[in-house]
Protein backbone atom coordinates (compact mmCIF):
# COMPACT_ATOMS: atom_id res chain seq x y z
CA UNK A 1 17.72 36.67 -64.82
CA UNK A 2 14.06 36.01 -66.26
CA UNK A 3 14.05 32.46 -65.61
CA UNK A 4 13.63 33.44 -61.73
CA UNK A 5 10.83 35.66 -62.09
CA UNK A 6 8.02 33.49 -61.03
CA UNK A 7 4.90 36.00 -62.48
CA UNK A 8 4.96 34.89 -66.43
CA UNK A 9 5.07 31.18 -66.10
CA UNK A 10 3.33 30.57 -61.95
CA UNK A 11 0.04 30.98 -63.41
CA UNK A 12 0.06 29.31 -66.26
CA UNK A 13 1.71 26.25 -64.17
CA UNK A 14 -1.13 26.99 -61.56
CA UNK A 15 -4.10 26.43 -64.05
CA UNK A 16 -2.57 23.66 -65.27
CA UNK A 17 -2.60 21.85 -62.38
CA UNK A 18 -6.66 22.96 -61.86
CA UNK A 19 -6.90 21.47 -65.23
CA UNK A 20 -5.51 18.25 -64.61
CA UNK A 21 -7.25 17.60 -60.85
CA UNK A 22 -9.90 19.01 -60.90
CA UNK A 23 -11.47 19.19 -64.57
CA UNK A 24 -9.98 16.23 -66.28
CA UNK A 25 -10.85 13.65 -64.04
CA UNK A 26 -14.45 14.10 -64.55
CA UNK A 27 -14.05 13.65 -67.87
CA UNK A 28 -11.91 10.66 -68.27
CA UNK A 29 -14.58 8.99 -65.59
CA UNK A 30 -17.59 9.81 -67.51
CA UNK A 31 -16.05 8.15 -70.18
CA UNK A 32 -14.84 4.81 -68.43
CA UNK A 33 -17.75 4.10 -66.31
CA UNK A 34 -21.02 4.95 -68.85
CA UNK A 35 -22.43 1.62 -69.09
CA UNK A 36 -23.97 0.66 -66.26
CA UNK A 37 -25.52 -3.32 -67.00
CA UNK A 38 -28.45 -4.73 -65.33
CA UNK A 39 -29.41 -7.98 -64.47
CA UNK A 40 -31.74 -9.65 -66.48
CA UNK A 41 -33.68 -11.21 -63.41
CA UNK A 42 -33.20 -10.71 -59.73
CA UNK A 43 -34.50 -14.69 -59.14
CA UNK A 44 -32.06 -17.41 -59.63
CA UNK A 45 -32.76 -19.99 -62.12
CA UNK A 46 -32.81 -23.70 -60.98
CA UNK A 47 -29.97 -25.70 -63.02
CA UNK A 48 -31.33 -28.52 -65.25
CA UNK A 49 -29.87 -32.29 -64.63
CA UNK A 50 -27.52 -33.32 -67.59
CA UNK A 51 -29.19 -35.96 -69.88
CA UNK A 52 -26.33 -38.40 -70.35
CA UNK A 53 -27.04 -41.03 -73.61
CA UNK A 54 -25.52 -43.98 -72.41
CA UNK A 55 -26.94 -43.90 -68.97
């Protein structure tokens, strides 16, 4: 019965495996986290009052 010989198909299913933990998760990550934004300043600015009209 060939479907219970494990040597054709073990390594393929073995590399595959490699493939997806190992390899492709480096890749798909590089991809989602590439922008990195920065601040404009580090200081905080001070809010300005509201200028109301009818006051």
């Amino acid at each position: 019965m060939p479907q219970l010989n494990p040597s054709p198909w073990f390594l393929i299913f073995l590399f595959a495996w490699l493939f997806f933990l190992i390899i492709l998760p480096k890749k798909v990550t590089s991809y989602l986290f590439n922008n990195n934004p920065m601040p404009k300043s580090v200081e905080k600015s001070k809010p300005e009052p509201w200028n109301w009209p009818w006051t």
